[in-house]
Structure formats: structure tokens, C-alpha cells
Protein backbone atom coordinates (compact mmCIF):
# COMPACT_ATOMS: atom_id res chain seq x y z
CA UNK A 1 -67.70 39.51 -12.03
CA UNK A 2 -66.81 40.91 -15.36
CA UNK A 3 -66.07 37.43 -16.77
CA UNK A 4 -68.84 35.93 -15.23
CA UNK A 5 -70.67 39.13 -17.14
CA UNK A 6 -69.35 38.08 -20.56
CA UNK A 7 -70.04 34.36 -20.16
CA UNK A 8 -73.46 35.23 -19.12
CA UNK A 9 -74.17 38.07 -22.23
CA UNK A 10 -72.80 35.30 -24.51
CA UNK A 11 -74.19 32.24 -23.58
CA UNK A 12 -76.74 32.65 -26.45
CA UNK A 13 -79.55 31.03 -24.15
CA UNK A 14 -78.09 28.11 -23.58
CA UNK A 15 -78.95 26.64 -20.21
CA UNK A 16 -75.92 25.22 -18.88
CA UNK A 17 -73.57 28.28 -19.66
CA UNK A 18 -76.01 30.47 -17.88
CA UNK A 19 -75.71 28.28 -15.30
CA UNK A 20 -72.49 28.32 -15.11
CA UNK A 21 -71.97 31.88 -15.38
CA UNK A 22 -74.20 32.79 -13.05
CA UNK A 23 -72.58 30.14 -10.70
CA UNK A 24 -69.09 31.81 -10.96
CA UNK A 25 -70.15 35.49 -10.10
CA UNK A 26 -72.26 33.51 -6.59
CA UNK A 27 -68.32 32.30 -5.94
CA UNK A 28 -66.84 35.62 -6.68
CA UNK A 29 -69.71 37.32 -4.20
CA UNK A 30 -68.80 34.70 -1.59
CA UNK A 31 -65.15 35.52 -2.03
CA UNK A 32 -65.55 39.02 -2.20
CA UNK A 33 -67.34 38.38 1.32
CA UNK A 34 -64.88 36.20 2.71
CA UNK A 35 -62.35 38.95 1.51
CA UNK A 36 -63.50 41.57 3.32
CA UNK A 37 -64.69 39.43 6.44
CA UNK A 38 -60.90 38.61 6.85
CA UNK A 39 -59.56 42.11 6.61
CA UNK A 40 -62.65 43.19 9.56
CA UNK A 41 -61.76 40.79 11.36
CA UNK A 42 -57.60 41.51 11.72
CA UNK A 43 -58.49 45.15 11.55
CA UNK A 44 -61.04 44.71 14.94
CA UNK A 45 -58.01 42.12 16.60
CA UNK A 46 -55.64 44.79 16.17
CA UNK A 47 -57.91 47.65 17.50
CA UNK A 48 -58.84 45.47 20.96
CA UNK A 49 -55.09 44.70 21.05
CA UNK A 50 -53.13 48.02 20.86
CA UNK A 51 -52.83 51.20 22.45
CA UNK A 52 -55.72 53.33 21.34
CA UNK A 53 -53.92 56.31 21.73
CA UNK A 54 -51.09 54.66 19.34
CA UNK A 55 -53.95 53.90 16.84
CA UNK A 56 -52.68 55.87 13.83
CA UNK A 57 -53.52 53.99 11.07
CA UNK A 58 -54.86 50.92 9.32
CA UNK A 59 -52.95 47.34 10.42
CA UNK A 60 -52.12 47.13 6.58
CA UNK A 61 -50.28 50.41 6.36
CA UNK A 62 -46.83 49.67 6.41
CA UNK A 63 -44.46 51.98 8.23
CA UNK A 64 -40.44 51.13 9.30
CA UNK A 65 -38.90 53.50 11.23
CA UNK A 66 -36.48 54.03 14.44
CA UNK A 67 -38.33 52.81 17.54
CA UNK A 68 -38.44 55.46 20.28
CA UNK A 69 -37.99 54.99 23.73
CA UNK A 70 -40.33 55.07 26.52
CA UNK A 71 -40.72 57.55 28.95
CA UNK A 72 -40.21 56.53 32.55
CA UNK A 73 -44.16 57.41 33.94
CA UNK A 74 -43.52 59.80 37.08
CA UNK A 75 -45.05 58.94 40.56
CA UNK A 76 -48.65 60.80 40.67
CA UNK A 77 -48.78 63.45 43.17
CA UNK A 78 -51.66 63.38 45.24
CA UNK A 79 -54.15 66.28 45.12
CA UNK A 80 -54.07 67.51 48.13
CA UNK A 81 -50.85 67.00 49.19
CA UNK A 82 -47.48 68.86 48.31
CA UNK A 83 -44.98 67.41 46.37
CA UNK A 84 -41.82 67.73 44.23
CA UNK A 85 -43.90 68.38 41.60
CA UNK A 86 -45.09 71.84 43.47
CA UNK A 87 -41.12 72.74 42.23
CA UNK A 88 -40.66 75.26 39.65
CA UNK A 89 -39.52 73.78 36.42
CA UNK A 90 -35.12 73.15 36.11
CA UNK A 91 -34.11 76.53 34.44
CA UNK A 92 -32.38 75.98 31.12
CA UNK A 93 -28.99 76.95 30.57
CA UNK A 94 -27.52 75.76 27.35
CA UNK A 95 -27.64 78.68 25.22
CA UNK A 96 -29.18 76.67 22.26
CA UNK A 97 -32.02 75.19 24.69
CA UNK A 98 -32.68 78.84 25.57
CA UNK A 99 -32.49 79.78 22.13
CA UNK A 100 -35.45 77.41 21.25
CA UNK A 101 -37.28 78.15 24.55
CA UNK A 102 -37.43 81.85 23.11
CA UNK A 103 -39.06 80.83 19.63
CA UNK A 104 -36.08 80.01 17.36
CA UNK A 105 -36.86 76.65 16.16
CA UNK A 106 -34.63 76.11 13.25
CA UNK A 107 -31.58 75.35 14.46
CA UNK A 108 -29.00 73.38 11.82
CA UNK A 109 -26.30 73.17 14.89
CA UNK A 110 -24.85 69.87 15.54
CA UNK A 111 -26.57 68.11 12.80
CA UNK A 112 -25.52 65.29 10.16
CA UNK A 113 -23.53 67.74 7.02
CA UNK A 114 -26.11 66.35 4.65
CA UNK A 115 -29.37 67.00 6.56
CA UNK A 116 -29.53 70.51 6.10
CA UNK A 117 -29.58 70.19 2.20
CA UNK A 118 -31.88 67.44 1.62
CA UNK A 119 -34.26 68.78 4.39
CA UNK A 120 -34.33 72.19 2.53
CA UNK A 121 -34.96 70.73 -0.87
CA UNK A 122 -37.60 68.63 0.32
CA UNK A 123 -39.36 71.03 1.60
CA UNK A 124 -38.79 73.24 -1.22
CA UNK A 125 -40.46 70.65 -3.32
CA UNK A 126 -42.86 69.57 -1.56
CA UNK A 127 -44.27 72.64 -0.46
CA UNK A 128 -43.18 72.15 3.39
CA UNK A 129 -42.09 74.31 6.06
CA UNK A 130 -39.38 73.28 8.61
CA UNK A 131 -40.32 73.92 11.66
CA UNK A 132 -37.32 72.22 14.18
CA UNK A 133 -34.38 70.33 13.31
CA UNK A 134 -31.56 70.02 16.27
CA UNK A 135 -32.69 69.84 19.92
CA UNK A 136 -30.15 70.04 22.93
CA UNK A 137 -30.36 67.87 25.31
CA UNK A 138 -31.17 69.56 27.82
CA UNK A 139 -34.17 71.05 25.84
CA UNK A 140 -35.63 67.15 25.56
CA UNK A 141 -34.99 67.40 29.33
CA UNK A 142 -37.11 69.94 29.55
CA UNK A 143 -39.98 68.53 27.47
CA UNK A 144 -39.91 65.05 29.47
CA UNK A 145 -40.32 66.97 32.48
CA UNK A 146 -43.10 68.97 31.64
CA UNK A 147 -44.56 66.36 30.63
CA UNK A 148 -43.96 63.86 33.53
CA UNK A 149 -44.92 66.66 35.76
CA UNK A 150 -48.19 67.55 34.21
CA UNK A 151 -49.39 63.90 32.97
CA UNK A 152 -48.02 62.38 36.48
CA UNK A 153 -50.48 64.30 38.97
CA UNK A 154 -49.97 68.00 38.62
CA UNK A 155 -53.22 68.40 36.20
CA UNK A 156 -55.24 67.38 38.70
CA UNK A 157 -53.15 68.98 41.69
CA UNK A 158 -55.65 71.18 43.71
CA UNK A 159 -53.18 72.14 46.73
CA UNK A 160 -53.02 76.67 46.56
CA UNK A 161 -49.75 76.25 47.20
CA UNK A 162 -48.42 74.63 43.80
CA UNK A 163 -51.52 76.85 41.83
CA UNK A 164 -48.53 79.54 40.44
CA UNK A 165 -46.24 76.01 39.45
CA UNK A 166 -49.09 74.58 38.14
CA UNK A 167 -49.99 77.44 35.57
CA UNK A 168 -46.57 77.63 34.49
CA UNK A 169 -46.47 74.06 34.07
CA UNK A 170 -49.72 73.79 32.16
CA UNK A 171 -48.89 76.65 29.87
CA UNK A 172 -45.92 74.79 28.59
CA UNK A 173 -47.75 72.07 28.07
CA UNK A 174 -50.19 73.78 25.79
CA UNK A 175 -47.59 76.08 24.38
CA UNK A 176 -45.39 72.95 23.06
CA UNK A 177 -48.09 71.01 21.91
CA UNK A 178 -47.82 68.20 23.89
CA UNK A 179 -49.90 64.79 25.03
CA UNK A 180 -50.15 63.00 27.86
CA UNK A 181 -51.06 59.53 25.30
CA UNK A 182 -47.57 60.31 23.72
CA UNK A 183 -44.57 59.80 26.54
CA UNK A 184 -42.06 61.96 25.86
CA UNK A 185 -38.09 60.06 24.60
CA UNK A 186 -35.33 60.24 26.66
CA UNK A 187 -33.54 60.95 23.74
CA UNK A 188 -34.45 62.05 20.32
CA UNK A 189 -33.23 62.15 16.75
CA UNK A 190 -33.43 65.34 17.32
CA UNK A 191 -30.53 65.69 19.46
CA UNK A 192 -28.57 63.33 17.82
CA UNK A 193 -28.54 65.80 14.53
CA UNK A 194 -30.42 63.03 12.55
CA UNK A 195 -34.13 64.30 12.79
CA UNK A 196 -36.26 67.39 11.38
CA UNK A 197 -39.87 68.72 11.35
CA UNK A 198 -41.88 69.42 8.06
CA UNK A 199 -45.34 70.95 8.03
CA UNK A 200 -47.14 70.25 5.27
CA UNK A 201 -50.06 72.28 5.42
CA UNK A 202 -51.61 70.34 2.08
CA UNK A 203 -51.11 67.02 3.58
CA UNK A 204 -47.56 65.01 4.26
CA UNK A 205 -46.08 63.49 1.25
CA UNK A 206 -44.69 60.57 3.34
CA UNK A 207 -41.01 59.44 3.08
CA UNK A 208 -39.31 60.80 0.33
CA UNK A 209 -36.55 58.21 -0.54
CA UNK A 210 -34.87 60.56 -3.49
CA UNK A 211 -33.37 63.17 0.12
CA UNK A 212 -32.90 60.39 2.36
CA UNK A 213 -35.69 60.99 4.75
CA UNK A 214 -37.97 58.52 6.51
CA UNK A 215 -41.42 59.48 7.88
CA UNK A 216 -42.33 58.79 11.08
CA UNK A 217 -46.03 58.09 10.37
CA UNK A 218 -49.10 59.69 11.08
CA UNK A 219 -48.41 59.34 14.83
CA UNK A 220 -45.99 62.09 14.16
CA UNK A 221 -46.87 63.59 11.10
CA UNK A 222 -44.29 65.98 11.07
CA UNK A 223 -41.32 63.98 11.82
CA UNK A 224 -38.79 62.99 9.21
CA UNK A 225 -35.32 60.77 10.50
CA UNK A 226 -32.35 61.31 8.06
CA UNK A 227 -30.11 58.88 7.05
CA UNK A 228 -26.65 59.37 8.61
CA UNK A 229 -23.90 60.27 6.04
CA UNK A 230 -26.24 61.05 3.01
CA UNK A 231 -26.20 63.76 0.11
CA UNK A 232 -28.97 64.74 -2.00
CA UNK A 233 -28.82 65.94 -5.55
């Protein structure tokens, strides 16, 4: 357009370069059109083809990072019949599950020598918050199967007798944030020492290459996976 612009300002009245000028800004138009046409076009495709609940971001946003694996979906429970699911929740024993369960997040236990460092000094820099780092297994247990419980039938559960499980249940759900769109892993990087939460309450800087951590993506804003072995300055 700008070209087209200047052969237009200085065609000097001459006919045939005003044509022609004003012919190459009706291609660039066109193009411009066809440009954007294309980019609609992939950007609906991709929005009738996924997941909308896994719809985090625009198709051309580029994002590697570990794949996570699915959650097993739990047999519904019917509403008006009792189930397994009227059980209380499996108690937690490992003293660093029960740790968490009790409000202390933070724990640098079991994870990669580097991670503690370059996780600190990110968020140092970045003006980020650390909000979990290791999680026990058992802990991700327990996650799954308040999830399973309450996304496979126990939300909608009416039978008295499971209304005290069901509270409990539900509560945990709210209290740990979690979704029934987003299946909870059987495993984690958090339990493999490789994995830590930053807020960012100005917005997440993304993955920071110079400490060794890769974003998840704005399907889990918060979740950074450290590279095994690394130091930071």
C-alpha cells in the first residue's frame, strides 16, 4: 500500500502510472483479503475440531511441552442409587501429602538440585510467587480421586445417604481449584521433582529459557516443567 502510495503521489498525472498504481494497491487489498480469509478459516477448522474446553489459545501460538496423561473417566454413579462413590475419601498418610493437605504448599523435597534455584530467581525477577513445587504421590492420588468422584456422578448424586460424602467431596473440589474439563494425571511433574507453580499476578512471562523452565501454556498458566540436571546463574 505504501508503494502503491508513492507511485501514485508521483506519477505526475500521467495516466498509465496512475493506473498502475492504483492497480497494485486493488492486488495488495485482494491479498490482504485472501490473507486474512486463510487464517479465519484454519482458526474456525481448529475450533470445530478440538476440545473446547482445551481451547487455550490461537492455532498459531506455538507451545512444546511434556504431554500429560489422561485420566481414566470413573463409572457415573446413578442419582438415586448408592455407590462406592457414597465412600469417604482414602485418608492420606504420607506425612508430606498431609503436610500439603494442611496448607504448606512449598515443598522443595525430592526435587531436581537445580530447581529450587532457578525457580527462586525466576520468580524473584519476574515478580512471581511460588505457590507448589513437589507433590507426593499419594497427594496426586488424592486429587484424581476427588476429581473422578465428583466429575463421575457424585455432583449430581441426590441419594441422603452420601449428602455428608458429598459435601466433603465438593468442598475439596472447590478448595483445590479444580475442573471437571481438565482430567486430573496419573502422574505429574510434580511428583517427579521436575515441576513448580508461579503466580504472576501481572500476567505470566511465559518460558524463561535463561532458568531452564518451560511453560505449560495458558491451559495451565501457572505451571513451569524444569529441565532435569540444570543450573542457573
Amino acid at each position: 500500500f505504501v508503494y502503491a502510495g508513492m507511485k501514485l503521489v508521483t506519477s505526475g498525472g500521467n495516466p498509465e502510472a496512475k493506473s498502475a498504481a492504483k492497480k497494485v494497491i486493488m492486488n495488495a487489498f485482494i491479498g490482504f483479503v485472501i490473507v486474512l480469509a486463510a487464517w479465519i478459516l484454519i482458526d474456525t477448522g481448529m475450533r470445530a475440531l478440538l476440545d473446547d474446553a482445551r481451547w487455550t489459545a490461537p492455532w498459531n501460538t506455538i507451545s512444546c511441552t511434556a504431554a500429560r496423561p489422561a485420566a481414566t473417566a470413573p463409572t457415573p454413579t446413578t442419582p438415586t442409587t448408592p455407590s462406592t462413590s457414597c465412600t469417604p475419601l482414602t485418608p492420606l498418610t504420607d506425612p508430606l501429602a498431609l503436610s500439603m493437605e494442611s496448607g504448606t504448599t512449598v515443598i522443595w523435597d525430592n526435587t531436581d538440585p537445580g530447581l529450587r534455584n532457578c525457580a527462586q530467581s525466576f520468580a524473584a525477577s519476574a515478580g512471581g510467587t511460588i505457590t507448589s513445587v513437589y507433590r507426593p504421590q499419594q497427594y496426586q492420588d488424592h486429587l484424581r480421586e476427588i476429581h473422578s468422584r465428583w466429575c463421575g456422578g457424585l455432583s449430581t448424586n441426590t441419594d441422603p445417604s452420601c449428602a455428608s460424602v458429598r459435601a466433603d467431596v465438593s468442598a475439596e473440589f472447590s478448595r483445590h481449584g479444580l475442573n471437571c474439563s481438565w482430567p486430573v494425571a496419573v502422574n505429574s511433574n510434580h511428583t517427579g521433582g521436575l515441576a513448580v507453580d508461579i503466580s504472576f499476578p501481572s500476567g505470566n512471562p511465559g518460558t524463561s529459557a535463561t532458568y531452564n523452565l518451560t511453560w505449560f501454556g495458558s491451559g495451565d498458566p501457572v505451571h513451569y516443567t524444569f529441565s532435569a540436571g540444570a543450573t542457573c546463574p
